[in-house]
Protein backbone atom coordinates (compact mmCIF):
# COMPACT_ATOMS: atom_id res chain seq x y z
CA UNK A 1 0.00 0.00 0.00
CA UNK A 2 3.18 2.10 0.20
CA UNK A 3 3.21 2.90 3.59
CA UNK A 4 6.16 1.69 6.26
CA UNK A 5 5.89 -0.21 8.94
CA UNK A 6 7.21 1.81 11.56
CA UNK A 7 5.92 -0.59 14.79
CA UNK A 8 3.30 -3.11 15.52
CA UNK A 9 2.74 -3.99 19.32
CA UNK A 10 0.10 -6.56 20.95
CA UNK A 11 -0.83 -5.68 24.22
CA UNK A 12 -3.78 -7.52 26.78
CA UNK A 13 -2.66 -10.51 25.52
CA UNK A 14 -2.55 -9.87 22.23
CA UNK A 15 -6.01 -8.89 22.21
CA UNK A 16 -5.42 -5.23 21.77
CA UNK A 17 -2.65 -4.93 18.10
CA UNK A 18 -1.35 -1.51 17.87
CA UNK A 19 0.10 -0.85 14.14
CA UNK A 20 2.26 2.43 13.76
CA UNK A 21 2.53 3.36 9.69
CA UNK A 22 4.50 6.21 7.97
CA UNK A 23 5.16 7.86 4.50
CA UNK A 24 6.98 10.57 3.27
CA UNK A 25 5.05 13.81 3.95
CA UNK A 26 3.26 12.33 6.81
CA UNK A 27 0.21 10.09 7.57
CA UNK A 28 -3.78 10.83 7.18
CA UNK A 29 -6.67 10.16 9.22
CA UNK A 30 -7.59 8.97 5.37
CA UNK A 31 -4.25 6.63 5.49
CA UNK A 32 -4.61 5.00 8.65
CA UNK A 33 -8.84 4.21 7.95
CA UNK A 34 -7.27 2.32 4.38
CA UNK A 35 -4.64 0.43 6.28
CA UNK A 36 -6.91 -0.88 9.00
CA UNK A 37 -9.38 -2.06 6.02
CA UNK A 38 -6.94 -3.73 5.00
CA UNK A 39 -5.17 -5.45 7.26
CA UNK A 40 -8.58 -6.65 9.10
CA UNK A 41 -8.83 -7.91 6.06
CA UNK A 42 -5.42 -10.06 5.93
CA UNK A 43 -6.15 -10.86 9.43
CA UNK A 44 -8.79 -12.49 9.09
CA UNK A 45 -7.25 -14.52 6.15
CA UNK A 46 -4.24 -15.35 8.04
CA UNK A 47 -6.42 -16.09 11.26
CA UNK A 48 -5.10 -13.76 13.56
CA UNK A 49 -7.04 -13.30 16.64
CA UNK A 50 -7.86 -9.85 17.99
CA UNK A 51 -10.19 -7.58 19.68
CA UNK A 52 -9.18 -4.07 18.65
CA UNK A 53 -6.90 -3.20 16.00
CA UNK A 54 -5.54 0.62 16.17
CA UNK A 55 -3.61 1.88 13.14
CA UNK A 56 -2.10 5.62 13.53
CA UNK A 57 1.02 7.24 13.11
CA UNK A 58 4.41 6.95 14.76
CA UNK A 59 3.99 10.64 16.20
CA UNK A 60 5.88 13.60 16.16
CA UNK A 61 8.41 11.45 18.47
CA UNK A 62 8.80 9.07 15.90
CA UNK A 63 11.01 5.82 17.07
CA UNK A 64 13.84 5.22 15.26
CA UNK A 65 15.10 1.85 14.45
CA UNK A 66 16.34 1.06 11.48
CA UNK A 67 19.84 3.18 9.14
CA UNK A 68 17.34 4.59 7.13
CA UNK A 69 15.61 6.42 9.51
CA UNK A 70 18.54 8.27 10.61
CA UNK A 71 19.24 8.77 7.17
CA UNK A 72 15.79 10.24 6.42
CA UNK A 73 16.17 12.44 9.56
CA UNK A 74 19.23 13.93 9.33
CA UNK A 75 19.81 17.48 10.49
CA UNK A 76 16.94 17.05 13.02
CA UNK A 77 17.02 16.74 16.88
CA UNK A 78 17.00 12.95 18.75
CA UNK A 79 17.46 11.46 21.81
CA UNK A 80 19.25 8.19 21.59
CA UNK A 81 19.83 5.98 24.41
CA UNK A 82 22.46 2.97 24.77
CA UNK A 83 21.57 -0.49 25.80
CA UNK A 84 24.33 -0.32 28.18
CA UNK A 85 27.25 2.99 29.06
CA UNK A 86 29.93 4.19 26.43
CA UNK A 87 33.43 4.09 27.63
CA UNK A 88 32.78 8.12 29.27
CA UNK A 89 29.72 6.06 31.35
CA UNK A 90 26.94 7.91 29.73
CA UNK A 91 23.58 6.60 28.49
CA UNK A 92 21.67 9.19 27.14
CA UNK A 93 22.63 11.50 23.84
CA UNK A 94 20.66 14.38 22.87
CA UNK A 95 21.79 15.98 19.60
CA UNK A 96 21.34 16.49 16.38
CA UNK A 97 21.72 13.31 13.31
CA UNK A 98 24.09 13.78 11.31
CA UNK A 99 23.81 10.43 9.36
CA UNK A 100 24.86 7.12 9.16
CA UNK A 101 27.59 5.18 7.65
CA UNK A 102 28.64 1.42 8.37
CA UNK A 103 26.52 0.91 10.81
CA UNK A 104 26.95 4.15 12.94
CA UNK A 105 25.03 6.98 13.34
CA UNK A 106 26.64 10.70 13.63
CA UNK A 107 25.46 12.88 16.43
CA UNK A 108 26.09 16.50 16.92
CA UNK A 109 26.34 17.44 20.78
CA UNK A 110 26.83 20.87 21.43
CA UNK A 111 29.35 21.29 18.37
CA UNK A 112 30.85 17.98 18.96
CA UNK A 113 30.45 15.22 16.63
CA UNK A 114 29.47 11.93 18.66
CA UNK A 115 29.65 8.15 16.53
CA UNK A 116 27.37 5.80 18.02
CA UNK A 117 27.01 2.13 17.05
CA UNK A 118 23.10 0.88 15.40
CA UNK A 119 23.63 -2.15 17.21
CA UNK A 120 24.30 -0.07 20.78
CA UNK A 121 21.03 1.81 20.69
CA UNK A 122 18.84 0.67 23.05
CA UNK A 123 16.02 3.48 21.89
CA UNK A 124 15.52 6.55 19.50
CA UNK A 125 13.11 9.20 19.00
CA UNK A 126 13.19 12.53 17.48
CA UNK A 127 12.37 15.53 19.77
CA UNK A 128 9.13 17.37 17.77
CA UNK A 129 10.12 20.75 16.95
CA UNK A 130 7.24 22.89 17.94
């Protein structure tokens, strides 16, 4: 449908699936009504069992998991966190992405540039510029 799968979460069981979709220039209320057509729709092909199936967007704080979302986002502001301390002892890295190259991303702290293995991160999100 051209969409990405940004997340997909089952909650109460599994009785409760939470899809998160995105595409470039943002997500509709039109977007996420098609998607959930459609995948009750595969669902009930496949035989997935469900309550409540709630498909929106990602958010302003978008997650970021994969090299291509840091890609896409460069030059805006995240908060990345490490799955366990960097040599200095911190977790936590505000800045703003640079890129990524080799499985890296670039963060710019305060006019310092900060390299910080994919396979490290233990969470990102952009900040929403408001």
């Amino acid at each position: 449908m051209g969409y990405e799968l940004v997340d997909a979460q089952a909650s109460n069981r599994g009785r409760l699936l939470r899809i998160f979709i995105d595409k470039p220039g943002g997500i509709t209320v039109q977007d996420c009504a098609e998607a959930s057509r459609q995948l009750t729709r595969v669902f009930a092909v496949e035989g997935i069992d469900y309550d409540r199936l709630e498909v929106s967007s990602p958010g302003l704080d978008r997650p970021l998991r994969k090299a291509e979302d840091f890609a896409r986002f460069g030059g805006r502001r995240a908060e990345l966190r490490l799955r366990l301390p960097d040599a200095t002892g911190r977790r936590n890295f505000a800045g703003v992405l640079r890129g990524v190259a080799q499985g890296r991303v670039s963060l710019e702290l305060d006019g310092q540039m900060v390299s910080l293995a994919l396979e490290d991160l233990e969470r990102a999100r952009l900040v929403p510029d408001l």
